[in-house]
C-alpha atoms as a PDB file:
ATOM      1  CA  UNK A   1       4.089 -11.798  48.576  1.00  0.00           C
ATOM      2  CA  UNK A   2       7.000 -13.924  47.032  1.00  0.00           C
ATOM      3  CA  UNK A   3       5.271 -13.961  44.160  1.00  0.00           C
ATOM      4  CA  UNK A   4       4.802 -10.490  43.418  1.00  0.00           C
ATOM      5  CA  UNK A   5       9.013 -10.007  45.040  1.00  0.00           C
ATOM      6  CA  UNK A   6       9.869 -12.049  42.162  1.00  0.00           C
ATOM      7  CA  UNK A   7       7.975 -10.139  39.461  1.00  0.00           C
ATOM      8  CA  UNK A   8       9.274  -7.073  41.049  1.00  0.00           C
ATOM      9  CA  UNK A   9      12.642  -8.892  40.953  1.00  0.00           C
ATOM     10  CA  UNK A  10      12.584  -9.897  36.819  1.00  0.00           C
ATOM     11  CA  UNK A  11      11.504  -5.860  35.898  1.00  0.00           C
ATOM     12  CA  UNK A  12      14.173  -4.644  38.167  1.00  0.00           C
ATOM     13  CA  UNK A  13      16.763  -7.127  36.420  1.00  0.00           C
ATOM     14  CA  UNK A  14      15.117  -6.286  33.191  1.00  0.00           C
ATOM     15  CA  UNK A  15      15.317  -2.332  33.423  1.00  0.00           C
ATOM     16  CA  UNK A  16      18.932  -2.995  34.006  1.00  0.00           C
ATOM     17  CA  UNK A  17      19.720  -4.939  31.222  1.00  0.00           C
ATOM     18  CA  UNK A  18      18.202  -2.471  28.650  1.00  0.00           C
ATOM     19  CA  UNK A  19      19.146   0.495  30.939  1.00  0.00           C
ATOM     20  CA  UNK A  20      23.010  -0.618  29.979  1.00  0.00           C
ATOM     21  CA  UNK A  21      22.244  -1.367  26.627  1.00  0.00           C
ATOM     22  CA  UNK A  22      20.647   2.072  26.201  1.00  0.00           C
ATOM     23  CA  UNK A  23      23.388   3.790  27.946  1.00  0.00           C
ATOM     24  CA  UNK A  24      26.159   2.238  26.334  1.00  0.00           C
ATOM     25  CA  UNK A  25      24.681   2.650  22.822  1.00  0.00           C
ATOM     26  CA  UNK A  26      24.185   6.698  23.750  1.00  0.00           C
ATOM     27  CA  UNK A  27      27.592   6.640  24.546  1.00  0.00           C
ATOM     28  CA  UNK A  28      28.752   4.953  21.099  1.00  0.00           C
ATOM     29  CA  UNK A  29      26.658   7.811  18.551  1.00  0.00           C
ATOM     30  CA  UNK A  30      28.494  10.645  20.488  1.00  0.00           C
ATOM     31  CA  UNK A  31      30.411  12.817  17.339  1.00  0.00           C
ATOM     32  CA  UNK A  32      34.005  12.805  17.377  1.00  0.00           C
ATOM     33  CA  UNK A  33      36.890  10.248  18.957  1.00  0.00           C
ATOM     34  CA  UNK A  34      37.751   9.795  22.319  1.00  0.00           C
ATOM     35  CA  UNK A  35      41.628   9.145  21.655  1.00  0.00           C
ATOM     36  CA  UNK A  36      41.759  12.534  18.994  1.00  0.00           C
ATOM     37  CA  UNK A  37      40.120  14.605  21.634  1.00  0.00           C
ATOM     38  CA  UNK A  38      42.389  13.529  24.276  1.00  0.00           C
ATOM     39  CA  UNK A  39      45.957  14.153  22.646  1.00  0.00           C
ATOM     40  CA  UNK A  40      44.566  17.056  20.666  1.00  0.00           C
ATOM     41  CA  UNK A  41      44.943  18.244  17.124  1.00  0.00           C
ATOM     42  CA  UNK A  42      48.939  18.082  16.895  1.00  0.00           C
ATOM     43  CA  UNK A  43      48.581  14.171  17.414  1.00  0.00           C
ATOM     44  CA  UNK A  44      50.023  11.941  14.777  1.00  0.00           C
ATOM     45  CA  UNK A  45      47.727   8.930  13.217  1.00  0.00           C
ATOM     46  CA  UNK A  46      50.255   6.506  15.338  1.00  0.00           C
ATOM     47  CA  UNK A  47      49.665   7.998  18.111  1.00  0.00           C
ATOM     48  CA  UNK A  48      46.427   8.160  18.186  1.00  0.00           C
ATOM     49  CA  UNK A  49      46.419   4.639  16.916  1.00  0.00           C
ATOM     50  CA  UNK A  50      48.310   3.703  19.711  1.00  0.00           C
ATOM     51  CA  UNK A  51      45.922   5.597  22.217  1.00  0.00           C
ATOM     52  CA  UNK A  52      42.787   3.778  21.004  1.00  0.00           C
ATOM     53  CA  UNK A  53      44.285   0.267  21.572  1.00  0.00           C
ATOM     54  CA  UNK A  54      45.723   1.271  24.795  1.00  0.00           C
ATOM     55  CA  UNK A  55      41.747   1.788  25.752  1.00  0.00           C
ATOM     56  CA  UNK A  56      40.364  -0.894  23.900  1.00  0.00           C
ATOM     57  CA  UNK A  57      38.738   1.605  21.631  1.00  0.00           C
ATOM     58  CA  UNK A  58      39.641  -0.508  18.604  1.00  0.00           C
ATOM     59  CA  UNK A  59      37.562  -3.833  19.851  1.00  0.00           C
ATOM     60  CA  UNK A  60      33.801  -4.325  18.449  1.00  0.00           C
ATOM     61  CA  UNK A  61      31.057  -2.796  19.902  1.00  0.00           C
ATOM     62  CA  UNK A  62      29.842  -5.896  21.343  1.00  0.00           C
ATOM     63  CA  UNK A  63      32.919  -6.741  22.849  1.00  0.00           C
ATOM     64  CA  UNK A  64      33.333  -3.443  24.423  1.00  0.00           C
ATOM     65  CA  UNK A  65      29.337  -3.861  25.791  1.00  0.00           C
ATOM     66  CA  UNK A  66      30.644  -6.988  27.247  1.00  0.00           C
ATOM     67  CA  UNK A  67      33.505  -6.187  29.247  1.00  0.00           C
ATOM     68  CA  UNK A  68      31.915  -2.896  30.277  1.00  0.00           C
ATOM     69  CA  UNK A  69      28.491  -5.185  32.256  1.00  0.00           C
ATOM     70  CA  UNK A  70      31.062  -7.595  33.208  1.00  0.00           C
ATOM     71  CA  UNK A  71      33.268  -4.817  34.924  1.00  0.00           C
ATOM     72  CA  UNK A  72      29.881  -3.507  36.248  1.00  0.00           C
ATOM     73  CA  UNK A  73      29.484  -7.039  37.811  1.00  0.00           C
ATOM     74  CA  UNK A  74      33.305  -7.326  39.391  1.00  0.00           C
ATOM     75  CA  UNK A  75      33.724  -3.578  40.183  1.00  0.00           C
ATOM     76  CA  UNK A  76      35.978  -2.946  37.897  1.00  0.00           C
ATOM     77  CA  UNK A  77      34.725   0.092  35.892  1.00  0.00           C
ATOM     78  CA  UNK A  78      38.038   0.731  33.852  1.00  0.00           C
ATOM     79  CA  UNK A  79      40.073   3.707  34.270  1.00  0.00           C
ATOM     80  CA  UNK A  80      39.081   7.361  34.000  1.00  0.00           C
ATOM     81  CA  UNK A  81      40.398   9.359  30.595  1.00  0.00           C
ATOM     82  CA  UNK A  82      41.048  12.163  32.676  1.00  0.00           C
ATOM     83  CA  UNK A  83      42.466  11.766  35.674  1.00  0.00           C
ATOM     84  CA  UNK A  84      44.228   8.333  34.712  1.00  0.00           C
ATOM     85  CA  UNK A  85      42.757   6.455  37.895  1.00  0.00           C
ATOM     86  CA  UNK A  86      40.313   3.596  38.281  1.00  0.00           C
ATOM     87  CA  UNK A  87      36.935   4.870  38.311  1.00  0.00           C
ATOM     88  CA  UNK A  88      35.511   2.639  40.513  1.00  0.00           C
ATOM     89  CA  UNK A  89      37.716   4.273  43.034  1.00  0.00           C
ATOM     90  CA  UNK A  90      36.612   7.884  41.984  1.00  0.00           C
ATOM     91  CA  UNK A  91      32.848   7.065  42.595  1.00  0.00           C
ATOM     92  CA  UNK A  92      33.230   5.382  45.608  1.00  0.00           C
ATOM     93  CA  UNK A  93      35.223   8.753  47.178  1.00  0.00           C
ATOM     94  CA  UNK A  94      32.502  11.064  45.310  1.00  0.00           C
ATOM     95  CA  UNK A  95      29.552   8.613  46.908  1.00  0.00           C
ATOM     96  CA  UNK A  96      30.268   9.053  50.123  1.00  0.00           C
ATOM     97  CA  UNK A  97      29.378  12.932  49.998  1.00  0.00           C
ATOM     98  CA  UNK A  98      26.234  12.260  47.752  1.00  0.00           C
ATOM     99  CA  UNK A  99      24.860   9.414  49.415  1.00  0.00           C
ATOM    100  CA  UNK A 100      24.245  11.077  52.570  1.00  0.00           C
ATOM    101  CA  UNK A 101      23.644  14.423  51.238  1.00  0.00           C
ATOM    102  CA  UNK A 102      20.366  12.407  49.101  1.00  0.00           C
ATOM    103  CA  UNK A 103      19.941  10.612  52.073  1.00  0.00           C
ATOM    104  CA  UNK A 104      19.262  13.460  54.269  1.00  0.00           C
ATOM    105  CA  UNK A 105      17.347  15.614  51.538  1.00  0.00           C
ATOM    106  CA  UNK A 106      14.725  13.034  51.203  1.00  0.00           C
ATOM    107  CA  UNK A 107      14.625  12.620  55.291  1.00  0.00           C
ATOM    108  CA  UNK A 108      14.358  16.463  55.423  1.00  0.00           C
ATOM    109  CA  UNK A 109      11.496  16.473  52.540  1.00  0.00           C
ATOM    110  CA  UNK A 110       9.555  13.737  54.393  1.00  0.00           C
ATOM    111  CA  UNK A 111      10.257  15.502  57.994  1.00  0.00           C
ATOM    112  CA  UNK A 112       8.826  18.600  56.483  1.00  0.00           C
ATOM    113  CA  UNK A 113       6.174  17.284  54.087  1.00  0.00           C
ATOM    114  CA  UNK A 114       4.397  15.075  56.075  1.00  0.00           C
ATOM    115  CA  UNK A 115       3.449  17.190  59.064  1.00  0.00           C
ATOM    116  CA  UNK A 116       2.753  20.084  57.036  1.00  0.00           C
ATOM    117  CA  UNK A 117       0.436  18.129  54.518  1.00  0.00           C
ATOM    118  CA  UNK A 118      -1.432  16.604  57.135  1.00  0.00           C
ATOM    119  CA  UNK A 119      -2.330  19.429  59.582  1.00  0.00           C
ATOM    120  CA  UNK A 120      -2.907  21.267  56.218  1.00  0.00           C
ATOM    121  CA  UNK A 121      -5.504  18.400  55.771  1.00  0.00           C
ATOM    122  CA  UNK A 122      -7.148  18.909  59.148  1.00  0.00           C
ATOM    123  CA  UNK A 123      -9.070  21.895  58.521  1.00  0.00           C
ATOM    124  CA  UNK A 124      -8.853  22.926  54.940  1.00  0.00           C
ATOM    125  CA  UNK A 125      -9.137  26.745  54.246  1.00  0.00           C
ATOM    126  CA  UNK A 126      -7.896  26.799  57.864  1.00  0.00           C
ATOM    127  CA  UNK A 127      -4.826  28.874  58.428  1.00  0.00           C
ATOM    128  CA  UNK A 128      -2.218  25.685  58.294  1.00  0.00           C
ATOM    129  CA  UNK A 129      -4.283  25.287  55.146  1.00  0.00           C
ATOM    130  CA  UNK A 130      -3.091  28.467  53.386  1.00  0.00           C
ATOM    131  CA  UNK A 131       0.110  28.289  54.941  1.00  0.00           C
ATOM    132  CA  UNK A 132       0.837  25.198  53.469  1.00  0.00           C
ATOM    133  CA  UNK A 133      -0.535  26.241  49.968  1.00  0.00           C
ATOM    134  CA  UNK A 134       1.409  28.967  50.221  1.00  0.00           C
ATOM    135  CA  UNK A 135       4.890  26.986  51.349  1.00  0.00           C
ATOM    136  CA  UNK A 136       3.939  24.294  48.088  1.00  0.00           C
ATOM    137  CA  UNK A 137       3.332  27.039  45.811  1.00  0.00           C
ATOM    138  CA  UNK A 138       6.660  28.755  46.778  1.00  0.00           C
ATOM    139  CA  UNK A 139       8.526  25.839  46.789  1.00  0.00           C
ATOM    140  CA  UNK A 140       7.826  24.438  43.706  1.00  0.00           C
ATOM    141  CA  UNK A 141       8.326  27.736  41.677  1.00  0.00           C
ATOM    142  CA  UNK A 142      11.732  28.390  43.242  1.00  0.00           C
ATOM    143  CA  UNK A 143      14.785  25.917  41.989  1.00  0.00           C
ATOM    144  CA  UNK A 144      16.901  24.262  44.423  1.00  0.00           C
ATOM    145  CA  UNK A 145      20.435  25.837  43.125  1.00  0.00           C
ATOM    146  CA  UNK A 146      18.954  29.713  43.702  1.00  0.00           C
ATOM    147  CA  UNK A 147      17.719  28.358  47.733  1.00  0.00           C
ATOM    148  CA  UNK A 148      20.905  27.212  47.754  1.00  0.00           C
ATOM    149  CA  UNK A 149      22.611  30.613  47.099  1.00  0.00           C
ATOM    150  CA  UNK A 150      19.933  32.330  49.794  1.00  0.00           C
ATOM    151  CA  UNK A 151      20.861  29.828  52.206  1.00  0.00           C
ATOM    152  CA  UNK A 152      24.367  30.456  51.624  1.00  0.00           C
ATOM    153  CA  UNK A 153      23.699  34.219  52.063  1.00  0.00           C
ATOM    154  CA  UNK A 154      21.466  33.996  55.012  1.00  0.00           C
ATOM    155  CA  UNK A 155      22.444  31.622  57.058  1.00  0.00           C
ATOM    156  CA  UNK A 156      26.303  31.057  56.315  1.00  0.00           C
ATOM    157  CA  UNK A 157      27.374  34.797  55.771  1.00  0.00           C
ATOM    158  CA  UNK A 158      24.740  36.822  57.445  1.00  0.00           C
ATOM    159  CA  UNK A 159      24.120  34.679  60.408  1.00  0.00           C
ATOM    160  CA  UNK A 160      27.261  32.596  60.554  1.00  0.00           C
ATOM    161  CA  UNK A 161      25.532  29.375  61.658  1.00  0.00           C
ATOM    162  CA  UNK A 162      27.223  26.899  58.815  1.00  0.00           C
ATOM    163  CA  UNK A 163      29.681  26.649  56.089  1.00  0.00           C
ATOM    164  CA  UNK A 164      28.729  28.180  53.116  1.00  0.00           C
ATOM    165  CA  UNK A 165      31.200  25.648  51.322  1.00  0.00           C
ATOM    166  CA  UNK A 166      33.677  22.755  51.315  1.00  0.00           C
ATOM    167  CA  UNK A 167      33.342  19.361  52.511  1.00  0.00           C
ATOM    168  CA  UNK A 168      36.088  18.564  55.451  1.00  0.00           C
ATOM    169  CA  UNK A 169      35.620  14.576  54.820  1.00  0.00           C
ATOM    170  CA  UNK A 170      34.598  12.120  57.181  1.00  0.00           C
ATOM    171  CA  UNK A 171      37.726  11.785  58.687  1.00  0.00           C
ATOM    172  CA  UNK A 172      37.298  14.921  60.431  1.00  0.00           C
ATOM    173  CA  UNK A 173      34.363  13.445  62.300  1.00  0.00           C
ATOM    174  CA  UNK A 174      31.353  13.141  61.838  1.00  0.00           C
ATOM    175  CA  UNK A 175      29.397  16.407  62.843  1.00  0.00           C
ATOM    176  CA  UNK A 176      31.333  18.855  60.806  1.00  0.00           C
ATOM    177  CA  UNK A 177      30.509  16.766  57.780  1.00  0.00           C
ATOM    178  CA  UNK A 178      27.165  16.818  58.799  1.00  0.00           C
ATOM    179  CA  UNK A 179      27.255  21.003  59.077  1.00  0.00           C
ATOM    180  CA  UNK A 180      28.530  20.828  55.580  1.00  0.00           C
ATOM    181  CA  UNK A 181      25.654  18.989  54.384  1.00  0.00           C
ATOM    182  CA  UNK A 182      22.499  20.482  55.815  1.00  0.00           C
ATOM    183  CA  UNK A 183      22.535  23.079  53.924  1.00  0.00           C
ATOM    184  CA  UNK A 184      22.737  21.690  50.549  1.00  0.00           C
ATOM    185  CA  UNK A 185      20.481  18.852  51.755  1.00  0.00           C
ATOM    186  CA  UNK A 186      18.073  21.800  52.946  1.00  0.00           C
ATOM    187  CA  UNK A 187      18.530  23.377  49.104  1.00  0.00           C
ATOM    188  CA  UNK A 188      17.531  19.911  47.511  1.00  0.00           C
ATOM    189  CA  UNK A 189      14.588  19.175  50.310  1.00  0.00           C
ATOM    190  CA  UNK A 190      12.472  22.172  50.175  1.00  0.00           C
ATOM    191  CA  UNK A 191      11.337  21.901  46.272  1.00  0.00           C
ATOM    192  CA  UNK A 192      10.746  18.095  46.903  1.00  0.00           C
ATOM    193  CA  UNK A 193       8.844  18.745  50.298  1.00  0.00           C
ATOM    194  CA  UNK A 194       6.624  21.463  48.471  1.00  0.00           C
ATOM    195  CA  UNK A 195       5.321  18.321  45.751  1.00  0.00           C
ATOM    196  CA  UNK A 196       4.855  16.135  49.161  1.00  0.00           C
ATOM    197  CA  UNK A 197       3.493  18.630  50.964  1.00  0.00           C
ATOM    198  CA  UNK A 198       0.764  19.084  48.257  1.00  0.00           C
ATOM    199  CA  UNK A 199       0.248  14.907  47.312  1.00  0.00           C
ATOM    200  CA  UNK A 200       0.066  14.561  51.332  1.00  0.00           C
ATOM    201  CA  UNK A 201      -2.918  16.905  51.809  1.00  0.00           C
ATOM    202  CA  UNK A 202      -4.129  15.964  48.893  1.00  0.00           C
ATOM    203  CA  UNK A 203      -4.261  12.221  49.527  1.00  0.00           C
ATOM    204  CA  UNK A 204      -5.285  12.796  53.269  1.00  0.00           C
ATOM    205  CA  UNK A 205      -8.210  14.885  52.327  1.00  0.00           C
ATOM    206  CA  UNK A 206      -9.588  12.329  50.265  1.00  0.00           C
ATOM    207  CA  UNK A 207      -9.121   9.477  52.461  1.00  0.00           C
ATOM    208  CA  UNK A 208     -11.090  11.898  55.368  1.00  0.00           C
ATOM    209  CA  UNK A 209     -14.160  11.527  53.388  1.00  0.00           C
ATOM    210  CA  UNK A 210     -13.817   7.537  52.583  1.00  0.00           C
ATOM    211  CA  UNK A 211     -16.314   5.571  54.075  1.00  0.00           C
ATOM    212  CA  UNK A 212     -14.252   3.575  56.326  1.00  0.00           C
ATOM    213  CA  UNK A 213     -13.517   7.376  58.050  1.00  0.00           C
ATOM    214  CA  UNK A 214     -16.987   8.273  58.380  1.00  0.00           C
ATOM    215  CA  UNK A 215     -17.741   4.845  59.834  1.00  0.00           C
ATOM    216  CA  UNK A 216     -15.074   5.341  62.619  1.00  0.00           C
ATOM    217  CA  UNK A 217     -16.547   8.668  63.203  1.00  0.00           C
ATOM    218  CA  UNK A 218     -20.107   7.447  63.570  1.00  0.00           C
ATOM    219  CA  UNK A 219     -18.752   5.016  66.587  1.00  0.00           C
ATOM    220  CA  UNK A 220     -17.337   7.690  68.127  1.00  0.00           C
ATOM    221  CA  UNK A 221     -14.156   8.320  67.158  1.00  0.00           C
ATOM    222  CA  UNK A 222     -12.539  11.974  67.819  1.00  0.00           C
ATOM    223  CA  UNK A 223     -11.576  13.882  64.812  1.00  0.00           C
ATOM    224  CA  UNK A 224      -7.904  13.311  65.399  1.00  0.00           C
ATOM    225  CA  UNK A 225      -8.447   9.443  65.873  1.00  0.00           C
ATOM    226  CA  UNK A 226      -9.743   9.226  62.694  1.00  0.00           C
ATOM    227  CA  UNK A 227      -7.458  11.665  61.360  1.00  0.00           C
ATOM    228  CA  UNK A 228      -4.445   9.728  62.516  1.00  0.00           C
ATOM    229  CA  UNK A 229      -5.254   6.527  63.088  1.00  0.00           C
ATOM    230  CA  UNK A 230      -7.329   5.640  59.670  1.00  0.00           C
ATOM    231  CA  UNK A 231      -6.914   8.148  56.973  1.00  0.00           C
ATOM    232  CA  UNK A 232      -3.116   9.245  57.102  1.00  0.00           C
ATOM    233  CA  UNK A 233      -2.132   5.269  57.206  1.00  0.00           C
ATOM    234  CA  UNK A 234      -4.308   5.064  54.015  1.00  0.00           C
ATOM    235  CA  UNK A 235      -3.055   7.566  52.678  1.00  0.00           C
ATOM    236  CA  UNK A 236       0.551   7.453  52.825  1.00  0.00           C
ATOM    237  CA  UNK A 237       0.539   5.246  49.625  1.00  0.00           C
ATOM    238  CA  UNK A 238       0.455   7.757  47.039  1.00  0.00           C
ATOM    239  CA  UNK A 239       3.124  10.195  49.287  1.00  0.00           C
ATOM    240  CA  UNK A 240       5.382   6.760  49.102  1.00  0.00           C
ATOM    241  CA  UNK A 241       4.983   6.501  44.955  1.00  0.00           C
ATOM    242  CA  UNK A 242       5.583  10.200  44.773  1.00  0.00           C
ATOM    243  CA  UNK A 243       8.820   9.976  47.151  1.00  0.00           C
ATOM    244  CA  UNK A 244      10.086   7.417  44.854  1.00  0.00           C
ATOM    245  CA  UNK A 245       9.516   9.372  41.993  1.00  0.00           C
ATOM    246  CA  UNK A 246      10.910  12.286  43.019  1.00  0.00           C
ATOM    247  CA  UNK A 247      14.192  10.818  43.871  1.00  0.00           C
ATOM    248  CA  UNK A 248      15.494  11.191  40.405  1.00  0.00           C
ATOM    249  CA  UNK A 249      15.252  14.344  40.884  1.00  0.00           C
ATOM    250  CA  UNK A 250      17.083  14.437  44.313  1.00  0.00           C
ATOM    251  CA  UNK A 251      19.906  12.902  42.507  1.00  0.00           C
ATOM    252  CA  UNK A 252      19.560  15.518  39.266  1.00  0.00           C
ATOM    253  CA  UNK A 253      19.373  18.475  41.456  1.00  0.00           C
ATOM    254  CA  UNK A 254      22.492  16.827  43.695  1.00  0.00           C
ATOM    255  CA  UNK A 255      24.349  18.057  40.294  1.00  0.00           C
ATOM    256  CA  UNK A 256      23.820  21.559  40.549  1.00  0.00           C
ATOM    257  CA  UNK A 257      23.463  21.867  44.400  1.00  0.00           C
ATOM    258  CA  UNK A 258      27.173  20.348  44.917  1.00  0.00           C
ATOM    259  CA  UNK A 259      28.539  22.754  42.623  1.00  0.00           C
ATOM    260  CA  UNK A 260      26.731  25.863  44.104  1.00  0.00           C
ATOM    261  CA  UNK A 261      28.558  24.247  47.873  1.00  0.00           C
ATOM    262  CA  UNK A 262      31.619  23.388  46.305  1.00  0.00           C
ATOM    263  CA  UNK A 263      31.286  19.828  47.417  1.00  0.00           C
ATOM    264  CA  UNK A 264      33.160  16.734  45.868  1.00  0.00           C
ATOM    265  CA  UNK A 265      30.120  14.622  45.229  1.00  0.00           C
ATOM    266  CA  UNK A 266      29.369  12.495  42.169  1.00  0.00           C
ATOM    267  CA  UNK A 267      27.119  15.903  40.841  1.00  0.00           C
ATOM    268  CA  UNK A 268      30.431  17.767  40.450  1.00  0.00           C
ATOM    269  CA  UNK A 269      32.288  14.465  39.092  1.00  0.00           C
ATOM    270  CA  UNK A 270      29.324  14.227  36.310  1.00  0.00           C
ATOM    271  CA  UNK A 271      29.997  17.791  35.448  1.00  0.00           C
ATOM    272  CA  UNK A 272      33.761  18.106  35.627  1.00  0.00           C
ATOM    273  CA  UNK A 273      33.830  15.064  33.020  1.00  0.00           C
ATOM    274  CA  UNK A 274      31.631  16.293  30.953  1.00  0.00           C
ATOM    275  CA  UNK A 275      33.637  19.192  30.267  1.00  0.00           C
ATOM    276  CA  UNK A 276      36.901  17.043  30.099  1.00  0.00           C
ATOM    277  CA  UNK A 277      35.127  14.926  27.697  1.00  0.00           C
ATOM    278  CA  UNK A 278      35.603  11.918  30.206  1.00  0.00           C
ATOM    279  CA  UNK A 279      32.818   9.512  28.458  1.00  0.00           C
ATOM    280  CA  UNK A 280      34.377   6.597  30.626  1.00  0.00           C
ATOM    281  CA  UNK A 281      33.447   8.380  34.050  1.00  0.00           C
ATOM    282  CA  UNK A 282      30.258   9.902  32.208  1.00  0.00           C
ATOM    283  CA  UNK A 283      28.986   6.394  31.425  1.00  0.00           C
ATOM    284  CA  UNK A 284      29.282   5.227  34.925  1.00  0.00           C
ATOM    285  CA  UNK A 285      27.913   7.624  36.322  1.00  0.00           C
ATOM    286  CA  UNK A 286      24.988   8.245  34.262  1.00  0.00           C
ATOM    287  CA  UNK A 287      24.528   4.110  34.920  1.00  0.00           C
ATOM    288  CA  UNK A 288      24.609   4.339  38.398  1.00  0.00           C
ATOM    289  CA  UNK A 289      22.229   7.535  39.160  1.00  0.00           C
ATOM    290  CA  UNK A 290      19.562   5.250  36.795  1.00  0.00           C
ATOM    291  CA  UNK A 291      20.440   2.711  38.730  1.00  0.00           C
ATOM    292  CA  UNK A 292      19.673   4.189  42.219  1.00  0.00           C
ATOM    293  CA  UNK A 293      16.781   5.245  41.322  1.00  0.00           C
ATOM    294  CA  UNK A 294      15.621   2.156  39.517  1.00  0.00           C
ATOM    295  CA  UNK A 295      16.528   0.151  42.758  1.00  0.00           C
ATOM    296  CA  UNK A 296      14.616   2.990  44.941  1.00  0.00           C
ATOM    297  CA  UNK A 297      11.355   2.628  43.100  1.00  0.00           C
ATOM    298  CA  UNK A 298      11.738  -1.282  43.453  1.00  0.00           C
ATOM    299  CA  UNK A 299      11.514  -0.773  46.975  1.00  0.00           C
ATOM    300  CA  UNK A 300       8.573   1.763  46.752  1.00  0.00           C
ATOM    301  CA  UNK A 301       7.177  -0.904  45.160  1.00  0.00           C
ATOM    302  CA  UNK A 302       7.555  -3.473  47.926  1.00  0.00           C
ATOM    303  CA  UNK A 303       6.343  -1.319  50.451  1.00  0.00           C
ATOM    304  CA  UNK A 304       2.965  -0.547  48.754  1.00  0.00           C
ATOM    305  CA  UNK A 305       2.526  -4.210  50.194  1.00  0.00           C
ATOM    306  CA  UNK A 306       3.459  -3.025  52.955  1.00  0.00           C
ATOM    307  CA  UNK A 307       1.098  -0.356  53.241  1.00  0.00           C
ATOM    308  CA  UNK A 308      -1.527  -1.230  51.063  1.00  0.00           C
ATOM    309  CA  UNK A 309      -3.539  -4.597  52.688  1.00  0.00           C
ATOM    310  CA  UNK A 310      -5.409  -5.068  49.429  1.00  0.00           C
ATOM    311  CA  UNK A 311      -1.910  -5.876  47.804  1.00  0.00           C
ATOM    312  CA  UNK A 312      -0.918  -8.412  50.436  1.00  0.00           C
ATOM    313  CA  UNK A 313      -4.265 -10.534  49.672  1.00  0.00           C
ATOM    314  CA  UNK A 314      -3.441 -10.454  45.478  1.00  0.00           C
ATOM    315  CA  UNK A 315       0.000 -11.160  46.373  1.00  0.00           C
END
């Protein structure tokens, strides 16, 4: 186990390190100059002189690399082109809408995946069966920003049941930011829960006909023992890599889904700085989604030795 922690540990400190050198490099071949594009086309050679060292635009590369991971390190991210405020301070106030909406997207997918791919598994070509092929096939064909706009028109404006949009903050308490959430968590589950759904029943299916299942059924185990007891926990391992996977897609999707609700998360930060041109935000924020998600799959890979006894022994 501590051995295989620590050469989890090095590739996640690894990926980093070249993640930031990718990211930072991406950033420095973008056409065109930060300082120009700011004070527009009317701005004198001074002045945009005088711009470009106000922002440390005029320091080598290297030196700019290095203050950048060192700021990364402290907290201190620099200061955002357009809205003239530290950005550490911006993604901190935009995380705390898209951390729990993510949060409770993945919950939901699991919530809804897991049942639904293991009673699917049960009896296949059984009704759950179909209905579950049906729910994966539907799901995956249908992107999360147009469920979004039929949840907004069914259930906020038909029914009346939640807020179609807006986020009232946390300082309003915490149930109404809840409401806000579920249904742009709902919008960013349902496509994920449709690939789980499918990888669960999958996974479960084959583990049903594994000999160690057929030996607990020849002692007398009930169908459901064996169904529950000693495939699904076998199983589970390739639902966890998938979930881990499919979080970078939780966090693209977040993107579009917080635009369709109107809600101040770090998908609608990425996207109002892009079109302000704010490559200080932009860089940040790109880091830190491939950073998430880089730090989520280190921990899917801890828990396959969790999950996975054959892993604790090499370990």
């Amino acid at each position: 186990m501590p051995k295989r922690f620590l050469r989890s540990l090095l590739g996640f400190a690894t990926t980093f390190l070249v993640l930031s050198v990718l990211i930072f490099a991406l950033m420095e071949i973008v056409p065109g100059d930060i300082a120009s594009a700011m004070l527009g086309t009317a701005a004198t050679p001074e002045t945009v002189a005088a711009l470009r060292a106000e922002l440390g635009l005029d320091a080598p590369a290297l030196q700019r690399y290095l203050a950048w991971v060192g700021g990364l390190l402290t907290g201190d991210l620099g200061t955002s082109l357009a809205y003239r405020v530290p950005v550490s301070g911006l993604i901190a106030e935009r995380m705390a809408v898209t951390l729990p909406l993510t949060l409770m997207a993945a919950t939901l997918a699991v919530a809804l995946a897991l049942p639904l791919g293991v009673l699917a598994a049960a009896r296949p070509g059984g009704p759950m069966d179909v209905l579950a092929t049906l729910y994966a096939q539907v799901g995956i064909a249908v992107p999360n920003f147009w469920i979004g706009l039929l949840l907004i028109l069914f259930v906020s404006l038909w029914l009346g049941l939640l807020p179609a949009s807006g986020f009232p903050g946390w300082d309003g308490g915490l149930l109404p930011g809840l409401r806000a959430l579920l249904l742009p968590a709902l919008a960013l589950a349902i496509p994920q829960s449709a690939v789980l759904t499918r990888v669960t029943r999958a996974s479960v299916v084959e583990a049903m006909n594994e000999d160690f299942v057929r030996t607990a059924r020849a002692k007398g185990a009930s169908v459901r023992r064996a169904l529950w007891r000693h495939a699904v926990p076998n199983a589970l391992v390739p639902v966890v890599t998938m979930l881990g996977l499919q979080f970078s897609f939780l966090i693209a999707g977040a993107v579009l889904v917080e635009n369709v609700f109107s809600l101040p998360g770090m998908g609608r930060l990425a996207w109002q700085a892009l079109a302000q041109r704010d490559l200080i935000v932009i860089q940040n924020v790109v880091f830190l989604f491939a950073a998430i998600v880089i730090a989520v799959n280190f921990v899917v890979d801890l828990l396959y030795t969790v999950l996975d006894p054959r892993l604790r022994r090499r370990a």
